[in-house]
N, C-alpha and C. Protein backbone atom coordinates (compact mmCIF):
# COMPACT_ATOMS: atom_id res chain seq x y z
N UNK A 1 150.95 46.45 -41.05
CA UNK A 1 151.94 47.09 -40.23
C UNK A 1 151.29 47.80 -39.05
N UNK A 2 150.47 48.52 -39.32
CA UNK A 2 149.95 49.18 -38.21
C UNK A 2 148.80 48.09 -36.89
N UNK A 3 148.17 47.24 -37.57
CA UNK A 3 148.04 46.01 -36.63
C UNK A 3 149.65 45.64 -35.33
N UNK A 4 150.05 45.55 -36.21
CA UNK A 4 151.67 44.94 -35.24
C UNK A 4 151.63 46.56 -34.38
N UNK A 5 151.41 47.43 -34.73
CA UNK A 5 151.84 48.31 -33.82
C UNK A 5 151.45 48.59 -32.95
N UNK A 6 149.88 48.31 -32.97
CA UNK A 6 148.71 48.66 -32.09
C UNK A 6 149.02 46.92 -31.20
N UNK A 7 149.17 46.02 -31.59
CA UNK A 7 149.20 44.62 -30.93
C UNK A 7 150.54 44.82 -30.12
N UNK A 8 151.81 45.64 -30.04
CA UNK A 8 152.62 46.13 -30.02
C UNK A 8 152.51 46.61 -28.49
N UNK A 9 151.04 47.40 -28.67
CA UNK A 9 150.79 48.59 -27.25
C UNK A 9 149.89 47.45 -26.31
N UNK A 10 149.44 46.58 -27.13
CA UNK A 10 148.16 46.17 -25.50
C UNK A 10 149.54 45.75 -24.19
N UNK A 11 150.41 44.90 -24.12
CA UNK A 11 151.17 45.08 -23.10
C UNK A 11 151.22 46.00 -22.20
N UNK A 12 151.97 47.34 -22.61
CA UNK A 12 151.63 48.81 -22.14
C UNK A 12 150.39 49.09 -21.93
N UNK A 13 149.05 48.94 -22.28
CA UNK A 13 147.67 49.18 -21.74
C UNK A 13 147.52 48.89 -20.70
N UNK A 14 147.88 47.27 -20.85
CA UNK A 14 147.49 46.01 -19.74
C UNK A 14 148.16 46.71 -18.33
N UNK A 15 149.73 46.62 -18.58
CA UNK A 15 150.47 47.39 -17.26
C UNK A 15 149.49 48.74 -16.73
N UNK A 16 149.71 49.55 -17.81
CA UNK A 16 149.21 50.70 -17.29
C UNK A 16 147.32 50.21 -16.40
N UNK A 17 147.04 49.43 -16.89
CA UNK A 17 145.36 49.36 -16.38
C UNK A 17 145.80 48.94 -15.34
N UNK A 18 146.48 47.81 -14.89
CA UNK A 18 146.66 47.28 -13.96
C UNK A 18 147.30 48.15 -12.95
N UNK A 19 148.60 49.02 -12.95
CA UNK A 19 148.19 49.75 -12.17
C UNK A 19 147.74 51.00 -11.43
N UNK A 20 146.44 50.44 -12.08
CA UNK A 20 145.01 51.96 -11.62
C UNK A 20 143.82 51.01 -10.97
N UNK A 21 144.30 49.74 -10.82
CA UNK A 21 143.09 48.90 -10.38
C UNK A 21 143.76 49.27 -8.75
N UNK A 22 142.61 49.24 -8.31
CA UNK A 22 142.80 49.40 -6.67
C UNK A 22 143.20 48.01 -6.39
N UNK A 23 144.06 48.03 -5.21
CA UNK A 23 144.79 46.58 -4.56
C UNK A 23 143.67 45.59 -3.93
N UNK A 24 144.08 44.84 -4.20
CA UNK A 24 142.69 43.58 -3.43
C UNK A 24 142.96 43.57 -1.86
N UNK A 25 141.92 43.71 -1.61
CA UNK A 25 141.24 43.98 -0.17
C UNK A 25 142.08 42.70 0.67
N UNK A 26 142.82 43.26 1.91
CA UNK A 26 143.82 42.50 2.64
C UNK A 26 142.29 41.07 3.28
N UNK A 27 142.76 39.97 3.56
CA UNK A 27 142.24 38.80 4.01
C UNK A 27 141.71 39.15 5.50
N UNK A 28 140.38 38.97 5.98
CA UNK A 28 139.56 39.36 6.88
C UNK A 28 140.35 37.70 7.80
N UNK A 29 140.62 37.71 9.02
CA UNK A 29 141.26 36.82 9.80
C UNK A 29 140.56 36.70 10.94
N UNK A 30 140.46 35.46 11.51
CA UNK A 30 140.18 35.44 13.14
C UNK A 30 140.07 36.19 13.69
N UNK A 31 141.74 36.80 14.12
CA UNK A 31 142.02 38.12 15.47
C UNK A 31 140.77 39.38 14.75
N UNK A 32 140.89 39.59 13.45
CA UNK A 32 140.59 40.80 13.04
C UNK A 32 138.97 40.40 13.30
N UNK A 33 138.25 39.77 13.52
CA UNK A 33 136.96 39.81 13.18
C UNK A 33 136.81 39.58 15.05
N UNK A 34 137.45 38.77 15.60
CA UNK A 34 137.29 38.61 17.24
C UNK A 34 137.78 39.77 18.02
N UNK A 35 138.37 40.56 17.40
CA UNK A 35 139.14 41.93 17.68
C UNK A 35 137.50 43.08 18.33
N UNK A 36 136.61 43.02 17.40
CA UNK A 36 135.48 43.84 17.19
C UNK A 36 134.51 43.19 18.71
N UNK A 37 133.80 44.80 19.03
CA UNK A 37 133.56 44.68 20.34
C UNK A 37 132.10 43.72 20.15
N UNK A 38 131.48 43.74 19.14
CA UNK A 38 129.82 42.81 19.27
C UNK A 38 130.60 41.39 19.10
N UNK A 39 131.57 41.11 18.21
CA UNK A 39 131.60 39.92 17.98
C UNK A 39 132.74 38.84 19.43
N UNK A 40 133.06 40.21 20.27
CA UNK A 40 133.89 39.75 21.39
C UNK A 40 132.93 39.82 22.62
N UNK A 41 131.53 40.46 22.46
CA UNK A 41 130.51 39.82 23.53
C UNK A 41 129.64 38.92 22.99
N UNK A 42 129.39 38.42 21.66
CA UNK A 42 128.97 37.28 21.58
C UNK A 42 129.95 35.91 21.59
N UNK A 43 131.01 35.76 21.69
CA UNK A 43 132.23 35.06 22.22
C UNK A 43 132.11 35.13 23.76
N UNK A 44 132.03 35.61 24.47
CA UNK A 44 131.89 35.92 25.74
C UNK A 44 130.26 35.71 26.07
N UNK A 45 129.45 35.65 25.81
CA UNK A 45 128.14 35.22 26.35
C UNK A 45 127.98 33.82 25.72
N UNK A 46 128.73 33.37 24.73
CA UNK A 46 128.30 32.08 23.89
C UNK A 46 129.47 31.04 25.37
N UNK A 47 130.39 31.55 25.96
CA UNK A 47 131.13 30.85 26.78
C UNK A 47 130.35 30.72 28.62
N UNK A 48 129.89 32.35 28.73
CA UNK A 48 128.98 32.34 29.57
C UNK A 48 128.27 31.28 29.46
N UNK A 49 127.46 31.45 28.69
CA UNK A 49 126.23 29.92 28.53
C UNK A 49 126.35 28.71 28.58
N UNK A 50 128.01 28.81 28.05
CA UNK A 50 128.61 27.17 28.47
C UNK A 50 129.02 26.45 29.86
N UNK A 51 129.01 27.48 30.36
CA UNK A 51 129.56 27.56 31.81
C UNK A 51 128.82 27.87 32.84
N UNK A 52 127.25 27.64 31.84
CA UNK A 52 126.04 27.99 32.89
C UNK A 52 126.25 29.45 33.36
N UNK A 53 126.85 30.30 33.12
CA UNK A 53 126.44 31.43 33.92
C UNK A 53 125.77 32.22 33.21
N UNK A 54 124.40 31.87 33.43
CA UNK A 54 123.35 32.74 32.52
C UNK A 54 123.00 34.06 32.82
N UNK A 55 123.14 34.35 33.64
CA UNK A 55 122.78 36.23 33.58
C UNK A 55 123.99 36.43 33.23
N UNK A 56 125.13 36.05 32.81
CA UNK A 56 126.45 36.63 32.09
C UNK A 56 126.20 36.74 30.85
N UNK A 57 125.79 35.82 30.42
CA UNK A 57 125.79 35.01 29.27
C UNK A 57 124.32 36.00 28.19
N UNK A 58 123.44 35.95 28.89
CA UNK A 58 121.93 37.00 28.34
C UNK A 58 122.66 38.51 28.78
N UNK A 59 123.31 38.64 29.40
CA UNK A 59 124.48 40.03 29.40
C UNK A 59 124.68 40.52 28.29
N UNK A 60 125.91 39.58 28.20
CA UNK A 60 126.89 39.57 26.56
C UNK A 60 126.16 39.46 25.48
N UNK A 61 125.46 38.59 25.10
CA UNK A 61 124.64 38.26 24.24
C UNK A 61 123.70 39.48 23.69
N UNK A 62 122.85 40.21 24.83
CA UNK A 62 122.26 41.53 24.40
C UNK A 62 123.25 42.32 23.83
N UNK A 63 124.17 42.75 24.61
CA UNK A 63 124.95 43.50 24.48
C UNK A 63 125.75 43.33 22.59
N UNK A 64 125.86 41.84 22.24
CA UNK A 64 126.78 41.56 21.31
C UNK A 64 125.99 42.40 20.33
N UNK A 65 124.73 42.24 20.13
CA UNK A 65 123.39 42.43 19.21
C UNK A 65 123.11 44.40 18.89
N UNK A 66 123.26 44.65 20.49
CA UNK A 66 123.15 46.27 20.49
C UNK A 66 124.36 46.79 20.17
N UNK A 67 125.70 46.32 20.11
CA UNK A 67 126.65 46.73 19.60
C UNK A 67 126.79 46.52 17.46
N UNK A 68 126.01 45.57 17.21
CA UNK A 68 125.95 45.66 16.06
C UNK A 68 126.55 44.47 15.14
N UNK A 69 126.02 42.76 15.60
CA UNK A 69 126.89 42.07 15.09
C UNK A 69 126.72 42.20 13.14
N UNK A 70 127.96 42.00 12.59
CA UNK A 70 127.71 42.08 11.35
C UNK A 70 127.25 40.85 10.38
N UNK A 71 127.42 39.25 10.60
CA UNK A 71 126.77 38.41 10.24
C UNK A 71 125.33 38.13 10.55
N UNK A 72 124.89 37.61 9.64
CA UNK A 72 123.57 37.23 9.84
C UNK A 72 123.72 36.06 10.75
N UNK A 73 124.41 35.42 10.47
CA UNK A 73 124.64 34.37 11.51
C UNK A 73 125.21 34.32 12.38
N UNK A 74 125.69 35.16 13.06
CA UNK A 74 126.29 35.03 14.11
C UNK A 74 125.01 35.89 15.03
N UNK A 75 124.23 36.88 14.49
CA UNK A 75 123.44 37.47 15.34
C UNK A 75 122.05 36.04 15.40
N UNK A 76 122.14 35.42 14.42
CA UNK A 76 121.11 33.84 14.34
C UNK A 76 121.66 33.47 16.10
N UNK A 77 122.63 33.14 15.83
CA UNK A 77 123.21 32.73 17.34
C UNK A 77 122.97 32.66 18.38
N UNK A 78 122.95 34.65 18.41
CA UNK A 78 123.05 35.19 19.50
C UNK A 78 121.45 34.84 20.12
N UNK A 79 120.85 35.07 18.88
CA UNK A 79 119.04 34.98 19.27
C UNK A 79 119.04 33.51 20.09
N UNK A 80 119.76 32.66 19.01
CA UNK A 80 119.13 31.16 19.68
C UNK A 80 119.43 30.77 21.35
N UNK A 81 121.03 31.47 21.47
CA UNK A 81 121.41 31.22 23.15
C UNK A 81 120.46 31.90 23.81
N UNK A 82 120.03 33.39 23.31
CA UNK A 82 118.93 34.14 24.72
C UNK A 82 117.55 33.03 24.63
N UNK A 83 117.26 32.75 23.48
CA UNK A 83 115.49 32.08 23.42
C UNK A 83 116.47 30.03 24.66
N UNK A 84 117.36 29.89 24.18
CA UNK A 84 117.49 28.85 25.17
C UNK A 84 117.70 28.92 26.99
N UNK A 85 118.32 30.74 26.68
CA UNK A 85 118.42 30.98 28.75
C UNK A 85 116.58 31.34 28.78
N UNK A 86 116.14 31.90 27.68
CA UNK A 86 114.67 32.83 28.25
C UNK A 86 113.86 31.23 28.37
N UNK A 87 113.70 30.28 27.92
CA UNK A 87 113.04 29.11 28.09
C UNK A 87 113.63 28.05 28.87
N UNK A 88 114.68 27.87 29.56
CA UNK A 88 115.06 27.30 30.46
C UNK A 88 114.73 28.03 31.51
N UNK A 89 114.71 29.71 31.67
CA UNK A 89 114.15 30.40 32.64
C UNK A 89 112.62 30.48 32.97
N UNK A 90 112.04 29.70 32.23
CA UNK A 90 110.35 29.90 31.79
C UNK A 90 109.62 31.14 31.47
N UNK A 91 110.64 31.88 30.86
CA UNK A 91 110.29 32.86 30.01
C UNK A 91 110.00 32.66 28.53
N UNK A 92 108.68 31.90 28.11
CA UNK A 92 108.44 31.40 27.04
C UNK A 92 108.19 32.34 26.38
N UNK A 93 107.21 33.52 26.94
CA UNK A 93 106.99 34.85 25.33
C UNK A 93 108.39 35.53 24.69
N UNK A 94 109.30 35.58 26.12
CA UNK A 94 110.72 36.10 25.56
C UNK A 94 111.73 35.11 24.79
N UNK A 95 111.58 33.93 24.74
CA UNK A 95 111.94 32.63 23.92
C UNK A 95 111.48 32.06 22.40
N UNK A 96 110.11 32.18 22.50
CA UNK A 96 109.46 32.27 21.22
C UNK A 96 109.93 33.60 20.25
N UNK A 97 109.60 35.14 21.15
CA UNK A 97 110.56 36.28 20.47
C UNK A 97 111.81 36.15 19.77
N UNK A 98 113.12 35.50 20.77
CA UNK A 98 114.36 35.17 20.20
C UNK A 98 114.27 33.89 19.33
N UNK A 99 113.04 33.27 19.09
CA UNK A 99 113.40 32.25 17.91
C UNK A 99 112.85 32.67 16.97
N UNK A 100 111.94 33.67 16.75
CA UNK A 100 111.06 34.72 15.61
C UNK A 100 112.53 35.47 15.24
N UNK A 101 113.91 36.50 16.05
CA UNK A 101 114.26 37.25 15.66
C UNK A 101 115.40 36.35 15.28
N UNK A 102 115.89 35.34 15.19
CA UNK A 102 116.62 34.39 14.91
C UNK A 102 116.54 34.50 13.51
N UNK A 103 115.11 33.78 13.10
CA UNK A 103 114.99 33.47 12.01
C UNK A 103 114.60 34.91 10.80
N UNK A 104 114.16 35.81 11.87
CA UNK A 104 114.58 37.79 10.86
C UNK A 104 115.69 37.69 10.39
N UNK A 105 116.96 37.33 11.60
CA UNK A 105 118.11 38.30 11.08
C UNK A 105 118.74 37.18 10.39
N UNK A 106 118.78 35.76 10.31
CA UNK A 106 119.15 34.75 9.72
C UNK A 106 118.02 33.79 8.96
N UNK A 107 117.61 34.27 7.58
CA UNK A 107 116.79 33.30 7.07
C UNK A 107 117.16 31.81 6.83
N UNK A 108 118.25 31.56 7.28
CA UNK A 108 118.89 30.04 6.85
C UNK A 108 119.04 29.95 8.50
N UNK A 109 118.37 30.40 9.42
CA UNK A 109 118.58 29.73 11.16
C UNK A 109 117.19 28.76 10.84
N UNK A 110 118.38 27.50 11.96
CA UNK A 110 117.26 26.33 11.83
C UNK A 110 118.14 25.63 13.19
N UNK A 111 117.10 25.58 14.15
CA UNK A 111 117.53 24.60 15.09
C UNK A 111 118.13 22.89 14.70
N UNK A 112 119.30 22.19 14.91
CA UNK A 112 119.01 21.06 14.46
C UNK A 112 118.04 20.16 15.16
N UNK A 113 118.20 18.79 14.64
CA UNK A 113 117.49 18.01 15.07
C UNK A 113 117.19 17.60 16.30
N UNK A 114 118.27 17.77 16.97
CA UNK A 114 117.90 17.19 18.53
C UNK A 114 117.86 18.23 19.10
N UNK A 115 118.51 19.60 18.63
CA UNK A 115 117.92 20.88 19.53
C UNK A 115 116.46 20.58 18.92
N UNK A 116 115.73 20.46 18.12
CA UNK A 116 114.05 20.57 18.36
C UNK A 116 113.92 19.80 18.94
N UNK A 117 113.82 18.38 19.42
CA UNK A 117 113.67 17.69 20.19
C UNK A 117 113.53 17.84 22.03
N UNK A 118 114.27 18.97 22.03
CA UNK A 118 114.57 20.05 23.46
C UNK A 118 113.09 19.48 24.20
N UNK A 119 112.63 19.48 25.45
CA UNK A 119 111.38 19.69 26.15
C UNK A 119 111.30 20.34 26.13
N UNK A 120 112.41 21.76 26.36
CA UNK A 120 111.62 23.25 26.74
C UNK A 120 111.73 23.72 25.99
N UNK A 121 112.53 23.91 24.74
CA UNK A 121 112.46 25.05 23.68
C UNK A 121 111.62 24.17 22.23
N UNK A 122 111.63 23.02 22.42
CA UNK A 122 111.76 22.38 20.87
C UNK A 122 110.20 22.77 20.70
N UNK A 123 109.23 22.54 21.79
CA UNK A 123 107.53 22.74 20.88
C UNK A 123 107.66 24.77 21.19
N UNK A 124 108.34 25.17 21.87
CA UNK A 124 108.30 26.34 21.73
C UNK A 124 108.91 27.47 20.50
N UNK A 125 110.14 26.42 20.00
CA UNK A 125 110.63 26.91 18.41
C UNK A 125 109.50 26.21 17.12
N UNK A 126 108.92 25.46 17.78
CA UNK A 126 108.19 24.92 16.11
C UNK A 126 106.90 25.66 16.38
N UNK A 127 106.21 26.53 17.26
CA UNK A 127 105.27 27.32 17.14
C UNK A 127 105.77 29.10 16.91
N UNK A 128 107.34 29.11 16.63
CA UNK A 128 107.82 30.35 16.02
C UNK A 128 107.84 30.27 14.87
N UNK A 129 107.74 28.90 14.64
CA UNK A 129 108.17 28.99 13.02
C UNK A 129 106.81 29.46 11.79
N UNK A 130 107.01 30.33 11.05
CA UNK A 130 105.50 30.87 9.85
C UNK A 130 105.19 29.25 9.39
């Protein structure tokens, strides 16, 4: 009898536990993550760069980094566009740097295949690499 009574209460436990559990964390979205000011100048220097306008583009890009991007990969990114304006600019020590801090803040950054292939960055990323 007292089994049935106690088997009786887990229902009432269950409710009651459930609610004291804190609510699940609302869904992180597009706007909300493009909303944030590092990840809206690395959007803005990653378009710069597309559009060739490179002192815009190494602008935003610093800027995305000193504001504080929060992925590892997205700050991977940011490194790889400056090491591609700093070595198209023939700024190779500042190019080799952004493919060293690439691979700091993103241990899974890896140029692909035909970016190593590059003339100007590709033997300059495979002498960043340990």
């Amino acid at each position: 009898m007292r089994t049935h009574q106690a088997l009786a209460l887990v229902p009432v436990l269950v409710a009651l536990l459930a609610g004291c559990a804190a609510p699940p964390a609302a869904p992180v979205g597009l706007l909300d993550v493009t909303s944030r000011p590092p990840e809206r100048a690395l959007q803005s220097g990653i378009r710069a760069y597309e559009d060739a306008q490179y002192a815009e583009a190494e602008k935003q890009l610093n800027l995305s980094l000193q504001l504080g991007l929060v992925s590892p990969r997205d700050r991977g990114a940011a490194h790889k566009t400056l090491a591609f304006i700093y070595c198209t600019s023939n700024r190779v020590v500042e190019c080799e740097a952004e493919f060293r801090a690439a691979k700091r803040d993103d241990p899974n950054f890896a140029l692909s295949k035909s970016e190593q292939g590059h003339p100007l960055w590709g033997p300059v990323y495979k002498r960043a690499q340990p």
